[in-house]
PDB file of N, CA and C in Angstrom:
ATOM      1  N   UNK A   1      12.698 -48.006 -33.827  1.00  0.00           N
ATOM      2  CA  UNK A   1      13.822 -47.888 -32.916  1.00  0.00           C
ATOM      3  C   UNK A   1      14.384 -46.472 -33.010  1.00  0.00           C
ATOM      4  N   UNK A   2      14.325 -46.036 -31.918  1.00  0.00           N
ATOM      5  CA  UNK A   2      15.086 -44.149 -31.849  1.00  0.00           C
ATOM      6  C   UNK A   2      16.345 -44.556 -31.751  1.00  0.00           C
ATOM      7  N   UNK A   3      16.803 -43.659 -32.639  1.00  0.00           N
ATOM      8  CA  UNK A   3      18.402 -43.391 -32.087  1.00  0.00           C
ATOM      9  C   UNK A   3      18.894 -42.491 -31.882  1.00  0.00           C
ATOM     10  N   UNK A   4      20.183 -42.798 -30.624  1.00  0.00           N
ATOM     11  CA  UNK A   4      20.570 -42.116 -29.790  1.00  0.00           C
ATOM     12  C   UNK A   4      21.279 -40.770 -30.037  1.00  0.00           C
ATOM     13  N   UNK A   5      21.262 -39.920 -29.615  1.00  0.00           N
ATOM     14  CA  UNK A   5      21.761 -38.300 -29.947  1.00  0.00           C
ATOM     15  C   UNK A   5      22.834 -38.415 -29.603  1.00  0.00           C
ATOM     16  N   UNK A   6      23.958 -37.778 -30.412  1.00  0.00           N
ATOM     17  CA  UNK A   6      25.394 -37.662 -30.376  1.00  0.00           C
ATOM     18  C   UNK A   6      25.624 -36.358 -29.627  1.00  0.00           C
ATOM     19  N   UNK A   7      24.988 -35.580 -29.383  1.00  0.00           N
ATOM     20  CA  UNK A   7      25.197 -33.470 -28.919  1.00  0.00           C
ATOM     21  C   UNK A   7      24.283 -33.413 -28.711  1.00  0.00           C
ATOM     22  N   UNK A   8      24.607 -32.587 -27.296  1.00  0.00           N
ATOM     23  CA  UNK A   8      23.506 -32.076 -26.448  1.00  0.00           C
ATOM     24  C   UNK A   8      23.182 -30.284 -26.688  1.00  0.00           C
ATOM     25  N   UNK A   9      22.339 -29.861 -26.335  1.00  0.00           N
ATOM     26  CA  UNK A   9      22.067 -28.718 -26.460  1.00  0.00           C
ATOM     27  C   UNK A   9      23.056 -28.362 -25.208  1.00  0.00           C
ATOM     28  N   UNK A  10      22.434 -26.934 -25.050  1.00  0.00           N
ATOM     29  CA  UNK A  10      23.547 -25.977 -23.306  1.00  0.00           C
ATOM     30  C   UNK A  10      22.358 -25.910 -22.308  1.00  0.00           C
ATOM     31  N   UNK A  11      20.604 -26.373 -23.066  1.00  0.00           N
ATOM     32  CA  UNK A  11      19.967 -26.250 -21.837  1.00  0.00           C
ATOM     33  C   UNK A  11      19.806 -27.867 -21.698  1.00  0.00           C
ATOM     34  N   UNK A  12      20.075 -28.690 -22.309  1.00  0.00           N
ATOM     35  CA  UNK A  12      20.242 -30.442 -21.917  1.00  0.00           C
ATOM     36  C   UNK A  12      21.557 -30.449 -21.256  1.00  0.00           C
ATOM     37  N   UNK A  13      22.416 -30.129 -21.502  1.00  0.00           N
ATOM     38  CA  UNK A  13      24.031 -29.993 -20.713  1.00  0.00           C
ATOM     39  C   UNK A  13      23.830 -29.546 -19.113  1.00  0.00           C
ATOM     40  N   UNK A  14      22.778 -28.589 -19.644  1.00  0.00           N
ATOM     41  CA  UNK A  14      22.656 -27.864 -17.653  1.00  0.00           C
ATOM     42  C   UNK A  14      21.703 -28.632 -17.365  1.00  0.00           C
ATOM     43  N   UNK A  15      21.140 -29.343 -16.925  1.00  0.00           N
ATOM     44  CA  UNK A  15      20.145 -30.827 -16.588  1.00  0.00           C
ATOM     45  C   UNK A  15      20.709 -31.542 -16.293  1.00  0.00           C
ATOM     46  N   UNK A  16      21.536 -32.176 -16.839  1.00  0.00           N
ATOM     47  CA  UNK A  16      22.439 -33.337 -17.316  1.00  0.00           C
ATOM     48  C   UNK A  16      23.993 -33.086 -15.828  1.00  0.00           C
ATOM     49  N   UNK A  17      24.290 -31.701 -15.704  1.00  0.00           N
ATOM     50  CA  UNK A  17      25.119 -31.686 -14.723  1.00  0.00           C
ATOM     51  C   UNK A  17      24.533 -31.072 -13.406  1.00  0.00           C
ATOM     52  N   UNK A  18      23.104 -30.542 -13.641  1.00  0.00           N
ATOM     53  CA  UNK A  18      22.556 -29.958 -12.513  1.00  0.00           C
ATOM     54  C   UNK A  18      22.902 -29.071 -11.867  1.00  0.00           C
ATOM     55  N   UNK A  19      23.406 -28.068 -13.223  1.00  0.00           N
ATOM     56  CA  UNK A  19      23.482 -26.584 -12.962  1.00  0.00           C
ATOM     57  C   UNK A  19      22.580 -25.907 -13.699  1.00  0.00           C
ATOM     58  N   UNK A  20      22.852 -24.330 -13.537  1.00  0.00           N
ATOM     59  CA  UNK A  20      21.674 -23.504 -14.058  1.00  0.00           C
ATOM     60  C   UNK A  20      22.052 -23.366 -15.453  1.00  0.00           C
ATOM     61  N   UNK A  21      21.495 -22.723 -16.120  1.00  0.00           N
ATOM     62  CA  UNK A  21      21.366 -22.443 -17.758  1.00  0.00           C
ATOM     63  C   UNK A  21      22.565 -21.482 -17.642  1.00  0.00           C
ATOM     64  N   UNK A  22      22.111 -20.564 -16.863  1.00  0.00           N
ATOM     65  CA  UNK A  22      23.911 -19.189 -17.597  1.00  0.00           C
ATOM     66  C   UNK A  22      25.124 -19.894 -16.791  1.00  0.00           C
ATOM     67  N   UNK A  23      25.623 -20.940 -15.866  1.00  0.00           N
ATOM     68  CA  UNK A  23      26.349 -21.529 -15.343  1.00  0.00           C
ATOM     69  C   UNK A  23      26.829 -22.701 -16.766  1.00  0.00           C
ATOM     70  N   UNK A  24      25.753 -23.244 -17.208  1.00  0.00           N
ATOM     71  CA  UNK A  24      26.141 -23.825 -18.243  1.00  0.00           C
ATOM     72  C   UNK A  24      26.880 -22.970 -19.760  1.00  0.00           C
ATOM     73  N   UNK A  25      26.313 -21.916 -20.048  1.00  0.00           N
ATOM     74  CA  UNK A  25      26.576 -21.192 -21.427  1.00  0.00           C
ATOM     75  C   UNK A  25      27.474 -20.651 -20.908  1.00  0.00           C
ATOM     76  N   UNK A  26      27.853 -20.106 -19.719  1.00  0.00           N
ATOM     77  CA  UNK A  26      29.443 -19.477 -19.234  1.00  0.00           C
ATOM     78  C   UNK A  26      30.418 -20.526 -19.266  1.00  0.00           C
ATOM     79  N   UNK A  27      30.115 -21.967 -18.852  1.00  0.00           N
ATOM     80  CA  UNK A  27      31.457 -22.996 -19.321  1.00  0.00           C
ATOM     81  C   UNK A  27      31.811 -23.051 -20.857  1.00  0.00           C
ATOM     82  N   UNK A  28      30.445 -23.077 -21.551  1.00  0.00           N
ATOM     83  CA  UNK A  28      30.779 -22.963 -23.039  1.00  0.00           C
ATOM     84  C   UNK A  28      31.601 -22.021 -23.463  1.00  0.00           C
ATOM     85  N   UNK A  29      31.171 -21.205 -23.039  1.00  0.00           N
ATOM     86  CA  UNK A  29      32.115 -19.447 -24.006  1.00  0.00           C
ATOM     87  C   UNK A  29      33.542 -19.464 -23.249  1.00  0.00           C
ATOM     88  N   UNK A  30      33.489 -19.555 -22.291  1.00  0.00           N
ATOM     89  CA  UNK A  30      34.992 -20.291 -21.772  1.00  0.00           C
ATOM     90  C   UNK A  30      36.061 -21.291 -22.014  1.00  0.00           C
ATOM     91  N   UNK A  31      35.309 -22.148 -22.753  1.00  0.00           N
ATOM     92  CA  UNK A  31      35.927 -22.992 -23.538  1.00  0.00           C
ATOM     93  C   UNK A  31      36.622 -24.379 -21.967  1.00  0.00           C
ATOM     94  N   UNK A  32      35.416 -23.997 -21.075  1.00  0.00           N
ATOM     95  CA  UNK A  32      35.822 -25.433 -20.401  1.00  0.00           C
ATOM     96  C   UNK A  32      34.984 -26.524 -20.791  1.00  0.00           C
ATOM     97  N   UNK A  33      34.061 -26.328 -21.507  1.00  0.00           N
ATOM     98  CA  UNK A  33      33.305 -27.458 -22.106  1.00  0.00           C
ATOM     99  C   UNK A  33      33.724 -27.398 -23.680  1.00  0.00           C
ATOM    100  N   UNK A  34      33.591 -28.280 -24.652  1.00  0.00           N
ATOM    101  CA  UNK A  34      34.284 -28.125 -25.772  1.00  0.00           C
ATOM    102  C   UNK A  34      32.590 -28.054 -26.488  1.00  0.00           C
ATOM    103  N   UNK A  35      32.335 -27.225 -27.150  1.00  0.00           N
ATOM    104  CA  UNK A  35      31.237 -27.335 -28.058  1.00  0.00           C
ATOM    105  C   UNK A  35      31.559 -26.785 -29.378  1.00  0.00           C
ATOM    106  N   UNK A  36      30.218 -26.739 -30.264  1.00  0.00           N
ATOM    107  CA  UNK A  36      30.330 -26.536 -31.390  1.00  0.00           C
ATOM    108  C   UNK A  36      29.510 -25.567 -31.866  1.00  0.00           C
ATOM    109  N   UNK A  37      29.561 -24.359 -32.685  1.00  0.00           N
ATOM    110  CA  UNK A  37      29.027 -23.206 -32.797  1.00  0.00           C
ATOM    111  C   UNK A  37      28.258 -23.316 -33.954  1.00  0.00           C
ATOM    112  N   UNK A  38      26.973 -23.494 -33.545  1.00  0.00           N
ATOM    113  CA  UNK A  38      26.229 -23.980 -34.866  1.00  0.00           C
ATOM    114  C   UNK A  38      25.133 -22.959 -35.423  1.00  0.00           C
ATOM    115  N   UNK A  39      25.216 -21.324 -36.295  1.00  0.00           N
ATOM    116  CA  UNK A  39      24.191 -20.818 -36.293  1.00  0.00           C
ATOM    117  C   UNK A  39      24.720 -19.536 -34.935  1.00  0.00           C
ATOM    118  N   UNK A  40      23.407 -19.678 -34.212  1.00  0.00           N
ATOM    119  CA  UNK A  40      23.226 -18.626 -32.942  1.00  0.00           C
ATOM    120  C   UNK A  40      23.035 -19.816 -31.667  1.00  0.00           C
ATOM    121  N   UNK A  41      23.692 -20.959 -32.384  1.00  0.00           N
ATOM    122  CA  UNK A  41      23.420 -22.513 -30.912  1.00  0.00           C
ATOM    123  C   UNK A  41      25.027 -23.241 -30.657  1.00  0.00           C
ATOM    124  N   UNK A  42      25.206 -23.382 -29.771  1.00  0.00           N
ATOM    125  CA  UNK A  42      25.839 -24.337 -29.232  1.00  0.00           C
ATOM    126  C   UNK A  42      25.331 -26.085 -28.884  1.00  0.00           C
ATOM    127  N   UNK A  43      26.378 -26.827 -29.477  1.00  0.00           N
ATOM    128  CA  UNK A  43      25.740 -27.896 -29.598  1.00  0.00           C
ATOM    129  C   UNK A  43      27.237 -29.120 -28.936  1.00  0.00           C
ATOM    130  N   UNK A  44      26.901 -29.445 -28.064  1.00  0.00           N
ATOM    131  CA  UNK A  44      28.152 -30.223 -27.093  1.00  0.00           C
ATOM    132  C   UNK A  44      28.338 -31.389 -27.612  1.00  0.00           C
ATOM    133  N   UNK A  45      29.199 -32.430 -27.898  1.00  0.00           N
ATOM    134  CA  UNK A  45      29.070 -33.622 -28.410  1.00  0.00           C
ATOM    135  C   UNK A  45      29.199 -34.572 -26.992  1.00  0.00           C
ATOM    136  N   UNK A  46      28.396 -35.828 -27.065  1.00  0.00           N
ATOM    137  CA  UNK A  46      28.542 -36.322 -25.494  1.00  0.00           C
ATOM    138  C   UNK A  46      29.680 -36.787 -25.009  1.00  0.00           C
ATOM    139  N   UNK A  47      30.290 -37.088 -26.555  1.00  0.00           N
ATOM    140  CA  UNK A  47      32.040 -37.366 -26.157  1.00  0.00           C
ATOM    141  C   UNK A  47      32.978 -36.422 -24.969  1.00  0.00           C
ATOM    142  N   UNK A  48      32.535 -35.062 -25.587  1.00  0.00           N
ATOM    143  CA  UNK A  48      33.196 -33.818 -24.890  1.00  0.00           C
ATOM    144  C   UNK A  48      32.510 -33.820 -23.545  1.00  0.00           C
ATOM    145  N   UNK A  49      31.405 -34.185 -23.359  1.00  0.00           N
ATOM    146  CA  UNK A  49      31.032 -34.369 -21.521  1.00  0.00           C
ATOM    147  C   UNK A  49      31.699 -35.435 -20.910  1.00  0.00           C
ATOM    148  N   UNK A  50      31.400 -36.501 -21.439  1.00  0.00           N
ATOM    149  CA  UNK A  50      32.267 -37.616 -21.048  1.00  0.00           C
ATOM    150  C   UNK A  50      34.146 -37.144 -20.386  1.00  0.00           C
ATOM    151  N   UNK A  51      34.442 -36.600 -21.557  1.00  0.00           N
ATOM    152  CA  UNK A  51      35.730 -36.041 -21.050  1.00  0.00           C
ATOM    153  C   UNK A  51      35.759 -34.863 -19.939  1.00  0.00           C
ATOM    154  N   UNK A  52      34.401 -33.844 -20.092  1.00  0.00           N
ATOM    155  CA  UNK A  52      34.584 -32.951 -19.140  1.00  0.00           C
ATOM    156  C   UNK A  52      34.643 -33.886 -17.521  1.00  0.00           C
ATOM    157  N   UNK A  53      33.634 -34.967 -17.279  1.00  0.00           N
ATOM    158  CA  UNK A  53      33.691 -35.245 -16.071  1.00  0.00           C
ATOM    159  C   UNK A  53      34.635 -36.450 -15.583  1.00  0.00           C
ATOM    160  N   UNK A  54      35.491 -36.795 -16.593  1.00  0.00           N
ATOM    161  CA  UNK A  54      36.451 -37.699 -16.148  1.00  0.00           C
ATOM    162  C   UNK A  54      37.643 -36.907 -15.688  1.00  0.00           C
ATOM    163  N   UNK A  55      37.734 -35.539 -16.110  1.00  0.00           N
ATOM    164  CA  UNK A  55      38.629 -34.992 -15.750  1.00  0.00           C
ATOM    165  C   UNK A  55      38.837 -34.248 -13.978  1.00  0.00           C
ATOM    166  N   UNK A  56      37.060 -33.714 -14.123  1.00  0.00           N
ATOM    167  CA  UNK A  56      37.280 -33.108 -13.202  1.00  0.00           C
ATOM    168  C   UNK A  56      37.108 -34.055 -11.983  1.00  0.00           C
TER     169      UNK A  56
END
């Protein structure tokens, strides 16, 4: 049984909303998506998408 991923990458995030890759890493560094700075990666938790699109 797989289990399910808690954080998405910024190129699964841009898939996932069906935008481009630098459309996605520009919401990150902006801080309209909430992620987590892991290393030289950003890593989104799905909680924080969940909230990005209930909002908007």
């Amino acid at each position: 049984m797989e289990k399910e991923r808690r954080v998405l990458t910024v190129k699964e995030l841009a898939v996932e909303l069906g935008i481009s890759l630098n459309l996605a890493y520009r919401q990150v560094r902006e801080g309209n998506i909430y992620a987590v700075r892991c290393g030289d990666r950003y890593l989104i938790p799905k909680a924080a998408l969940d909230k990005y699109l209930s909002v908007k």
